[in-house]
Protein backbone atom coordinates (compact mmCIF):
# COMPACT_ATOMS: atom_id res chain seq x y z
CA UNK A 1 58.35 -108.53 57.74
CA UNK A 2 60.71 -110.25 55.17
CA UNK A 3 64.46 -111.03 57.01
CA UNK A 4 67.49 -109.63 55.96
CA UNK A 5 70.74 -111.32 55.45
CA UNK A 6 73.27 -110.91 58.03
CA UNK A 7 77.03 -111.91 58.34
CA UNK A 8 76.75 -113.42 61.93
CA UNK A 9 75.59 -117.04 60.53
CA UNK A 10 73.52 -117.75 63.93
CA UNK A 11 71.77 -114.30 63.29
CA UNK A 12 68.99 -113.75 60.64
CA UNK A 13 66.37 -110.94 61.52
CA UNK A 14 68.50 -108.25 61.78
CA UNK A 15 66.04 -105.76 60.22
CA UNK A 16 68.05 -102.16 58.87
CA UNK A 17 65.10 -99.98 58.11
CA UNK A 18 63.95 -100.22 61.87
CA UNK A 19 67.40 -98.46 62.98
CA UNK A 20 67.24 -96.14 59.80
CA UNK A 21 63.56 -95.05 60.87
CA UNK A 22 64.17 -94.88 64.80
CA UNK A 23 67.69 -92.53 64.22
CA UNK A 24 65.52 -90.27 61.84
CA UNK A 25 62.84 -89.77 64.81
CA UNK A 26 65.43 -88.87 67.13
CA UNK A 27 67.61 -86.94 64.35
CA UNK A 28 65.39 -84.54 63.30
CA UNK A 29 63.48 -82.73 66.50
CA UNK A 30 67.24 -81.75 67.50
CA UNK A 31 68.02 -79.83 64.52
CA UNK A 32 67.07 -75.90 64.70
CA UNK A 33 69.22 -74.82 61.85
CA UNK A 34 69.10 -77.79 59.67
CA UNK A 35 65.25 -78.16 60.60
CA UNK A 36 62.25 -77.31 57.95
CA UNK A 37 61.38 -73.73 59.75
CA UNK A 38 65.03 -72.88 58.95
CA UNK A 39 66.16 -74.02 55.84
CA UNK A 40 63.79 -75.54 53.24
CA UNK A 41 64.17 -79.32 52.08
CA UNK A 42 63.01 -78.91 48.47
CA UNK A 43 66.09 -79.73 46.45
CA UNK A 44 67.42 -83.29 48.12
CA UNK A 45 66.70 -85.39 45.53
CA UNK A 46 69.06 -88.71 45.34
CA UNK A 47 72.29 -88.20 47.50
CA UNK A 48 75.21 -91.11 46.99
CA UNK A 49 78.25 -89.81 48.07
CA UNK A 50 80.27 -86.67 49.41
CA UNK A 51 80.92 -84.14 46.35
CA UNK A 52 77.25 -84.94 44.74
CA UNK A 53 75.71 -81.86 42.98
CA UNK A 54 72.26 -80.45 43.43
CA UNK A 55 70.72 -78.14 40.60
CA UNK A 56 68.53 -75.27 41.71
CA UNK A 57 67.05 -73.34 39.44
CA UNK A 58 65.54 -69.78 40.00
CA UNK A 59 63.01 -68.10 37.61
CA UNK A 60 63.67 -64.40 37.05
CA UNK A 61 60.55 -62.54 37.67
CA UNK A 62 58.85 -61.61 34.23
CA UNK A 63 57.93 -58.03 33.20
CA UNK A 64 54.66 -56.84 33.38
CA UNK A 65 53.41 -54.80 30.00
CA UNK A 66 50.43 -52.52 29.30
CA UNK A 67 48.41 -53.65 27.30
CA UNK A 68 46.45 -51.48 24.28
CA UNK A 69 44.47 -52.71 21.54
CA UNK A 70 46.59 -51.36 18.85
CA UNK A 71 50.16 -53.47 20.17
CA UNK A 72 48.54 -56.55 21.47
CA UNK A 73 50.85 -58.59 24.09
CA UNK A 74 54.85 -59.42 23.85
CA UNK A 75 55.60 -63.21 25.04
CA UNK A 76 58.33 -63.50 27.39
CA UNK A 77 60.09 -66.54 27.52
CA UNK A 78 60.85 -67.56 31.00
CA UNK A 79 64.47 -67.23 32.03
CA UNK A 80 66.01 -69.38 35.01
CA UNK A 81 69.27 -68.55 37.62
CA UNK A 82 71.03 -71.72 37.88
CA UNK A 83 72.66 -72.76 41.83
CA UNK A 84 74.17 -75.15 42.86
CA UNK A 85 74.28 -76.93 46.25
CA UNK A 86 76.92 -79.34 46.95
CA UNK A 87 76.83 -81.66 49.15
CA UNK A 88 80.30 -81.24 51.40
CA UNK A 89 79.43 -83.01 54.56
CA UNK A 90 80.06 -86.70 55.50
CA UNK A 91 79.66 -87.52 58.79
CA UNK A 92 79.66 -91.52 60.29
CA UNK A 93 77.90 -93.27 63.02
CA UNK A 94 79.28 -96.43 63.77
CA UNK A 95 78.55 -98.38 67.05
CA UNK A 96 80.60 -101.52 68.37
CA UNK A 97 77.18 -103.64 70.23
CA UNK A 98 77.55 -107.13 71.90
CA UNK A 99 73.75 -108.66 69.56
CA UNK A 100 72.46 -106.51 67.21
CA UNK A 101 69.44 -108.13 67.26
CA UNK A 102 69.36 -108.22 70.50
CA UNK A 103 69.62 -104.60 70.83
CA UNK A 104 66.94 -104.11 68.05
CA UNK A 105 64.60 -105.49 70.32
CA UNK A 106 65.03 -103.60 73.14
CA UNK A 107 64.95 -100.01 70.99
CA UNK A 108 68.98 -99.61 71.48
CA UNK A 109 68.80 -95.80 70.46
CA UNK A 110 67.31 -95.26 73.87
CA UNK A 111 70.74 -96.02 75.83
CA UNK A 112 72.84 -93.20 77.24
CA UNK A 113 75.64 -93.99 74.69
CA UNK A 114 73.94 -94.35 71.42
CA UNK A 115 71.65 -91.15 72.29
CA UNK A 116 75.14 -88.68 72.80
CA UNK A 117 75.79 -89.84 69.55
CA UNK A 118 72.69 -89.08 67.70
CA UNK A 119 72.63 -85.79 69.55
CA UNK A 120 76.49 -85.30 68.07
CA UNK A 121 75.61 -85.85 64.65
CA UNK A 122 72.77 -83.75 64.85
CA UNK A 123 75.24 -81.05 66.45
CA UNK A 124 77.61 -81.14 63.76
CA UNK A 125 74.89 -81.02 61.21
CA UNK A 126 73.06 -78.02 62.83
CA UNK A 127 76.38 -75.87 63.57
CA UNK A 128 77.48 -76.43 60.10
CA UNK A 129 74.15 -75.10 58.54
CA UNK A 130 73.82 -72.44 61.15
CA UNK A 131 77.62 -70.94 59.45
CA UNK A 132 76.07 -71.13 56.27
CA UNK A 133 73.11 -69.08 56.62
CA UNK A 134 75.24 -66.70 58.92
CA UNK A 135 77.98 -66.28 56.22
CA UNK A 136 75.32 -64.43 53.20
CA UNK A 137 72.88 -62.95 56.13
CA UNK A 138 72.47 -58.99 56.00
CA UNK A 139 73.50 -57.49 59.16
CA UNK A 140 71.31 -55.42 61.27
CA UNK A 141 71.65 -52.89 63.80
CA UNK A 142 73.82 -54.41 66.77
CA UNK A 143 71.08 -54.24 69.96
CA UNK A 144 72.70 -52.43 73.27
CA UNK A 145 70.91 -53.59 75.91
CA UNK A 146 71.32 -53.01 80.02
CA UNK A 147 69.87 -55.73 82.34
CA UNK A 148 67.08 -53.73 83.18
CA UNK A 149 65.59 -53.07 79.36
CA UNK A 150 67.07 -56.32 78.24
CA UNK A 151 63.89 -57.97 77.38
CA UNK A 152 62.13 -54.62 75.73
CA UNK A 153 65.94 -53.99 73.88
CA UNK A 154 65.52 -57.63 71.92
CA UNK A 155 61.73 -58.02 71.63
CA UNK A 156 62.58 -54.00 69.92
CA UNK A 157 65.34 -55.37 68.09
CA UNK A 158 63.04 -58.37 66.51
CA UNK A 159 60.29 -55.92 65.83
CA UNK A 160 62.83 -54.31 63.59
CA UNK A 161 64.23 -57.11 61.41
CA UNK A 162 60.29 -57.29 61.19
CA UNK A 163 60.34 -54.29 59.91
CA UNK A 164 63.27 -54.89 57.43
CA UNK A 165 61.91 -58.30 56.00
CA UNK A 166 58.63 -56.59 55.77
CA UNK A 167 60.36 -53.81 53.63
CA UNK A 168 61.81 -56.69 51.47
CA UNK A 169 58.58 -58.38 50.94
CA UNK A 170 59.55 -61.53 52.58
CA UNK A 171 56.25 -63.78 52.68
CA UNK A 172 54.71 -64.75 56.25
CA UNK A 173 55.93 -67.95 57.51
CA UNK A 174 59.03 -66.37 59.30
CA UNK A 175 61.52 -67.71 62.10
CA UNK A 176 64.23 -66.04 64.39
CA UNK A 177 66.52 -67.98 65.99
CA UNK A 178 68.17 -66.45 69.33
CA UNK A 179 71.13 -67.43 71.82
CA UNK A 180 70.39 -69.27 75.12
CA UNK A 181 71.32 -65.79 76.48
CA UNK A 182 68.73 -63.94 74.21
CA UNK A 183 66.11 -66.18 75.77
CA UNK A 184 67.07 -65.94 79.18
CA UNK A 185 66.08 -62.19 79.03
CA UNK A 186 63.31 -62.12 76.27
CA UNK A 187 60.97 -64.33 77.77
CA UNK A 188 60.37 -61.52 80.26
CA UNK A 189 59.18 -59.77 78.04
CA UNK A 190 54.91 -60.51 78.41
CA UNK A 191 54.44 -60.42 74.21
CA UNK A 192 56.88 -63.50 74.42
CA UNK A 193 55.58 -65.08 77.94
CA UNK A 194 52.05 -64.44 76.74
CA UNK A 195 53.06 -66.41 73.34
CA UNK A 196 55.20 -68.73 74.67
CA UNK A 197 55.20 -72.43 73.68
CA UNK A 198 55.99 -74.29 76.61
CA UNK A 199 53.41 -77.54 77.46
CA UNK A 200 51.93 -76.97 73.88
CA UNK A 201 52.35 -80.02 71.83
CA UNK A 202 55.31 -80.82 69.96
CA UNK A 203 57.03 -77.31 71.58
CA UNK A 204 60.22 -79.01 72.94
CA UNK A 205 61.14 -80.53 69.08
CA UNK A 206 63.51 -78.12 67.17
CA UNK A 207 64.08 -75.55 69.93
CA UNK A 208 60.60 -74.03 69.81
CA UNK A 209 60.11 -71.10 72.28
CA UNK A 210 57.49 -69.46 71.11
CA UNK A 211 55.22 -67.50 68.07
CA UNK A 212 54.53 -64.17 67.78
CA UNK A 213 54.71 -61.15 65.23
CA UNK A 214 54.98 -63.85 62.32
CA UNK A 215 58.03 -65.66 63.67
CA UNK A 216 58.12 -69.20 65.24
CA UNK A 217 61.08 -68.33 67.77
CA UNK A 218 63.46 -70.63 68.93
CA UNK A 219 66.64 -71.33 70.59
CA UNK A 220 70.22 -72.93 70.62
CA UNK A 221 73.14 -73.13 71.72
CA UNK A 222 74.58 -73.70 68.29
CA UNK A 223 74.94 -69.97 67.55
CA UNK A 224 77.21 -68.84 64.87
CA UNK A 225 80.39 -66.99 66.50
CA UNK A 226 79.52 -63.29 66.91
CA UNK A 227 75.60 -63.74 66.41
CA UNK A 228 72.62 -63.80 68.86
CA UNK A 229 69.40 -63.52 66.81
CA UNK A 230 69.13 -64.30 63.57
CA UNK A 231 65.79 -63.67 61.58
CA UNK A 232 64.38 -65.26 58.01
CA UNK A 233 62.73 -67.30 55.88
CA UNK A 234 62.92 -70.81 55.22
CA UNK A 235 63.03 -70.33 51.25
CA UNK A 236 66.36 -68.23 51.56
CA UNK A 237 68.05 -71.35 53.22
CA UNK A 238 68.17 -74.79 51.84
CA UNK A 239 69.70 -78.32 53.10
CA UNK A 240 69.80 -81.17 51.61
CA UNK A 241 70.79 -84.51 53.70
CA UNK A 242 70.88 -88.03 53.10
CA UNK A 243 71.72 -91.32 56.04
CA UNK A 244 73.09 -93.59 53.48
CA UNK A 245 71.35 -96.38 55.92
CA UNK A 246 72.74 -99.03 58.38
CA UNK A 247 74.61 -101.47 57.59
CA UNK A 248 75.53 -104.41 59.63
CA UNK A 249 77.96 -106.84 60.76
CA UNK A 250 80.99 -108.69 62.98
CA UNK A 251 83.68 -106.65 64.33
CA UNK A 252 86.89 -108.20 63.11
CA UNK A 253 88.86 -106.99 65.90
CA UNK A 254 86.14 -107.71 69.01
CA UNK A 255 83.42 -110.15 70.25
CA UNK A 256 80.98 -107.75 68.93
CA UNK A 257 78.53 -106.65 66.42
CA UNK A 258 78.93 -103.74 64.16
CA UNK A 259 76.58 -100.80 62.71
CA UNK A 260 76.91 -98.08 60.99
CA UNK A 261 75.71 -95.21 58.91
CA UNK A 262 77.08 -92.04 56.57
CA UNK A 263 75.62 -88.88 57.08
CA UNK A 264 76.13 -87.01 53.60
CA UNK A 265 74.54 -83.11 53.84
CA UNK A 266 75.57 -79.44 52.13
CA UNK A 267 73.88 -76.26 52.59
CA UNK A 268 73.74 -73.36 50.55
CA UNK A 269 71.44 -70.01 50.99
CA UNK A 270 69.51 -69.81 48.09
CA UNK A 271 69.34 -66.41 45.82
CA UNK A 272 65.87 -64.85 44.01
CA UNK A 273 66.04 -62.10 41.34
CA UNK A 274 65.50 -58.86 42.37
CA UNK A 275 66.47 -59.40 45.91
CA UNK A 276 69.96 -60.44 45.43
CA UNK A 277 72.32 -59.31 43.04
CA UNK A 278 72.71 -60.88 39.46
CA UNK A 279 75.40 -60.78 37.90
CA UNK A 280 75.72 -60.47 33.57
CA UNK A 281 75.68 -63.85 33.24
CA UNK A 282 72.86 -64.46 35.27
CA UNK A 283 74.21 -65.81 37.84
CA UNK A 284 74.30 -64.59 41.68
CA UNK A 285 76.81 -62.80 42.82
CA UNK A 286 77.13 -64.95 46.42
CA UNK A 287 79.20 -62.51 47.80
CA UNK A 288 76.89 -60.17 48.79
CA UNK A 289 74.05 -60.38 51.67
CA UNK A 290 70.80 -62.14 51.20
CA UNK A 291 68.38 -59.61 52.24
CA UNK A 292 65.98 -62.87 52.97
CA UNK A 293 68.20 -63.47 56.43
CA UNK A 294 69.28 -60.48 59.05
CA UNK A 295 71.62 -61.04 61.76
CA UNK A 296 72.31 -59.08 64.72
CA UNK A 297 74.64 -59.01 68.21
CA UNK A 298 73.32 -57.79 71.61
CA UNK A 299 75.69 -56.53 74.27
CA UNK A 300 74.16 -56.12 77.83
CA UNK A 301 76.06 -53.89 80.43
CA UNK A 302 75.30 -53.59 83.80
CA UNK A 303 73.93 -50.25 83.56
């Protein structure tokens, strides 16, 4: 492994890709929002700074024609929707360390300190996307439940956004993401116990509770305000995010080495023809509900 330079003269190995890989590995299982059963990755492309642009583009769904002997076939030249996702977000991580190379070798993401911090960028990230794709989602029915039916109320209330995606044609491949107080009651419910995740491999990453009826379900506590399940598609959501890597050096105030990173992300539900409304330009109108994303309450009473 080539060295790096370094601005500590008595310090040459200080090696950045080994802190850019390790936060990544302990980044990403804490997402549920921001992670790829959520909200697609397609679009990222090359991120630099807060206020960069990313182009989407949509193809409107061509007509179908019938075709006769006498007329032949009409070409149809394909026709895109242009969005745009901008990338709003720029979060830092900067830790104050007594040897970073020291600290390198000893895996330093595994202390107390520097894992709160991971786990509060990867907050911020995941509450942020969660508002997006709450803000365009289509609300459903809210679900009235009493602590007795609880866990038949919300396994009946994800049946029906089920129901309603299935309606919409919304492809297989589906997620719903509840509350911590959803999950407390629904995993009595023996379709969800019987399907649950738990001890499975890889179930703990991303807030993974279980799979059933087409959805991978999960939790977190990093519900949008007034929401307790939501229920989509990854191709209705996209999120696009970029560590800008670690950078290293001496701490001109203290007897310390320095790291530290920018977090650059935006969000942006993503609009198809047909299912969303265009406007006479072409263009979206934003507006309006995805029908690609529902989003429900639940109220439990005592009784």
């Amino acid at each position: 492994m080539s060295a790096f330079a370094y601005q500590n003269a008595a310090s040459h190995s200080f090696v950045p890709e080994v802190w850019d890989a390790e936060l990544n590995s302990q980044f990403d299982p804490l997402l549920v929002w921001a992670s790829p059963i959520v909200s697609n990755q397609k679009y990222e492309g090359t991120i630099a700074k807060q206020g960069d642009v990313v182009h989407i583009n949509s193809l409107l769904r061509p007509s179908v024609g019938d075709y006769t002997i006498a007329d032949g076939m009409t070409a149809q030249r394909p026709e895109t929707v242009e969005q745009l996702l901008r990338i709003t977000e720029a979060k830092y991580l900067h830790l104050l360390i007594e040897n970073a190379e020291q600290i390198q070798a000893i895996n330093g993401f595994e202390s107390p300190i520097n894992q709160q911090m991971i786990r509060a960028l990867a907050r911020e990230a995941d509450s942020f996307m969660g508002n997006v794709i709450a803000a365009s989602a289509t609300s459903a029915p809210a679900i009235q439940a009493t602590v007795a039916n609880a866990p038949q109320a919300m396994y009946g209330g994800i049946l029906d956004m089920m129901m309603a995606l299935d309606e919409n044609d919304i492809p297989e491949g589906r997620y719903a993401v509840v509350s911590p107080r959803v999950k407390r009651y629904l995993i009595e419910h023996p379709a969800i116990a019987n399907a649950a995740a738990y001890g499975a491999a890889g179930a703990t990453a991303n807030g993974i509770v279980a799979r059933l009826a087409g959805f991978t379900v999960l939790s977190t506590s990093a519900m949008p305000a007034g929401v307790d399940i939501m229920a989509g598609h990854s191709e209705f959501a996209t999120y696009a995010s970029q560590f800008t890597g670690f950078r290293q050096g001496q701490s001109e105030k203290y007897r310390a080495d320095y790291v530290d990173t920018l977090h650059l992300y935006g969000g942006k539900v993503v609009r198809f023809p047909v299912l969303d409304t265009q406007n006479s330009d072409n263009t979206f109108d934003e507006s309006k509900p995805t029908k690609g994303i529902l989003k429900s309450t639940v109220t439990i009473s005592a009784a």
